[in-house]
Protein backbone atom coordinates (compact mmCIF):
# COMPACT_ATOMS: atom_id res chain seq x y z
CA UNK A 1 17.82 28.16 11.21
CA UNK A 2 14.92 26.03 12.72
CA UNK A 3 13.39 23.83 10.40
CA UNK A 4 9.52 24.10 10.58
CA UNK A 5 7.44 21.91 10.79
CA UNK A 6 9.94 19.92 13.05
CA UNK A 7 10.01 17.08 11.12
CA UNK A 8 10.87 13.36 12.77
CA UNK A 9 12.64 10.24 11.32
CA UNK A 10 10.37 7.87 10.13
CA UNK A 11 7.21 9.97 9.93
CA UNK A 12 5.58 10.60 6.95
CA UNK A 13 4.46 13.85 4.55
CA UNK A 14 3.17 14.82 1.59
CA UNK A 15 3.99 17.97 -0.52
CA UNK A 16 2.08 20.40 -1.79
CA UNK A 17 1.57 18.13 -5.02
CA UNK A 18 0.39 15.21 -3.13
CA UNK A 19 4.07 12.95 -3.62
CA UNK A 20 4.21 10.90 0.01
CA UNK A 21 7.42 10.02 1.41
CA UNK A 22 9.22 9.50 4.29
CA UNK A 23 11.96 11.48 6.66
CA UNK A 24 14.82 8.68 6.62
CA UNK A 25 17.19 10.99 7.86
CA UNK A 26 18.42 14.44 9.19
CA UNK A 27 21.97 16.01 9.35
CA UNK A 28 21.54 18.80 12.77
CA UNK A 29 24.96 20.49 11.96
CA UNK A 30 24.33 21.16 7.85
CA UNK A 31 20.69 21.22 8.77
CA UNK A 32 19.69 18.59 5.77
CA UNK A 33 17.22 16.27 5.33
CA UNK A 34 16.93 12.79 3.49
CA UNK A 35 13.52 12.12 2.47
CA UNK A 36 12.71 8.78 1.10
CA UNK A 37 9.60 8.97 -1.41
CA UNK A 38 6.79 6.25 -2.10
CA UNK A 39 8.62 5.08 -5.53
CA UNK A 40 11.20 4.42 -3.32
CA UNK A 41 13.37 8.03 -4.67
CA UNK A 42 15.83 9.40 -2.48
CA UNK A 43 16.15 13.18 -2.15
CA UNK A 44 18.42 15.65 0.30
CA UNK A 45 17.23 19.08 0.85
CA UNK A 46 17.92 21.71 3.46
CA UNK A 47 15.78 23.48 5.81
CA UNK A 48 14.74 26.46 3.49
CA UNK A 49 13.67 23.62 0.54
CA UNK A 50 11.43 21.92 3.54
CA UNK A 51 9.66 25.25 4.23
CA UNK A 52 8.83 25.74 0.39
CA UNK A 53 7.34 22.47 0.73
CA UNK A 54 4.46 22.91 3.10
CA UNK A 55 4.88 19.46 3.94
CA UNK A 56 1.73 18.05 5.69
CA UNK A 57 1.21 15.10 8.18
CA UNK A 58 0.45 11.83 6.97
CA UNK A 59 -0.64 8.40 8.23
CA UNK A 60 1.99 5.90 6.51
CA UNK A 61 1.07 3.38 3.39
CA UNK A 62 -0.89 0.29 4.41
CA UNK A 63 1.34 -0.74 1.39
CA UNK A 64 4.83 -0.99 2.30
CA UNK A 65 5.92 -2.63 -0.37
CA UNK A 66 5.96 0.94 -2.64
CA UNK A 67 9.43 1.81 -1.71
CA UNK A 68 10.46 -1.67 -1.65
CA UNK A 69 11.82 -3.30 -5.06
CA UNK A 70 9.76 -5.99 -3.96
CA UNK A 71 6.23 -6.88 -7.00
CA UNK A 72 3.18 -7.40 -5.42
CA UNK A 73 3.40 -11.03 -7.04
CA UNK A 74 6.97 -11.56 -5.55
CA UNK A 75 5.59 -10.89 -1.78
CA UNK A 76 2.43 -13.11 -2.24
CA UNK A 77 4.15 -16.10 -4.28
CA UNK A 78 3.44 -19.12 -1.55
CA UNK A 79 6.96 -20.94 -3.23
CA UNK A 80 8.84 -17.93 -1.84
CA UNK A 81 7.53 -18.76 1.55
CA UNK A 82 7.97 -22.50 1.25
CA UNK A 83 11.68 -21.97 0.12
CA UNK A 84 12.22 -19.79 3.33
CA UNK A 85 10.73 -22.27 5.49
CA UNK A 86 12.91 -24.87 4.05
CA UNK A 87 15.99 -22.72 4.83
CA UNK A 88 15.13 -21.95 7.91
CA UNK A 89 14.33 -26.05 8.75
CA UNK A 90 18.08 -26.16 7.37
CA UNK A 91 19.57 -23.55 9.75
CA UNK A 92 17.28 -24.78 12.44
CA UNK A 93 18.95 -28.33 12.06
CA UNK A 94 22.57 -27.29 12.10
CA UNK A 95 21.62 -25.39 15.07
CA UNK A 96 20.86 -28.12 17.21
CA UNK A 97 23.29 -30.94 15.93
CA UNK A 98 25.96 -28.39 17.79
CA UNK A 99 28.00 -28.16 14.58
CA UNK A 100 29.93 -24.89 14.54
């Protein structure tokens, strides 16, 4: 059974209902799909749930965070950022002392 539309890892849908989401992953030999939705819900379904879909071609989120378990405050928080940096410095240092 060919599954129509041919649909591609990493592109994105939405169903007839208007929920986006994401192929993340397709099994040729049981002919399954994993979709990945916006929430960040997981779903498998095989080629004859895809048809009932009518999934439809969509440009993906300018927000990626949606999927993510990542707040909008978390990925903005400029102490997040500093605490990286300072990590980073940290490895950075080792690094170039030569300690292994």
């Amino acid at each position: 059974m060919t599954i129509e539309p041919t649909p591609r890892i990493g592109d994105w849908y939405k169903n007839t209902i208007g929920d986006a989401f994401e192929v993340v992953a397709q099994d040729l030999d049981d002919e399954t799909l994993e979709l990945q939705y916006y929430d960040g819900t997981l779903e498998e379904l095989d080629a004859e749930t895809w048809a009932y879909m009518h999934p439809e071609p969509i440009e993906p989120p300018e927000d990626w965070t949606g999927s993510m378990d990542v707040d909008r405050e978390d990925s903005q928080n400029p102490e997040i950022w500093t605490e990286t940096e300072d990590w980073l410095r940290q490895l950075e240092r080792i690094d170039n002392t030569g300690v292994r």
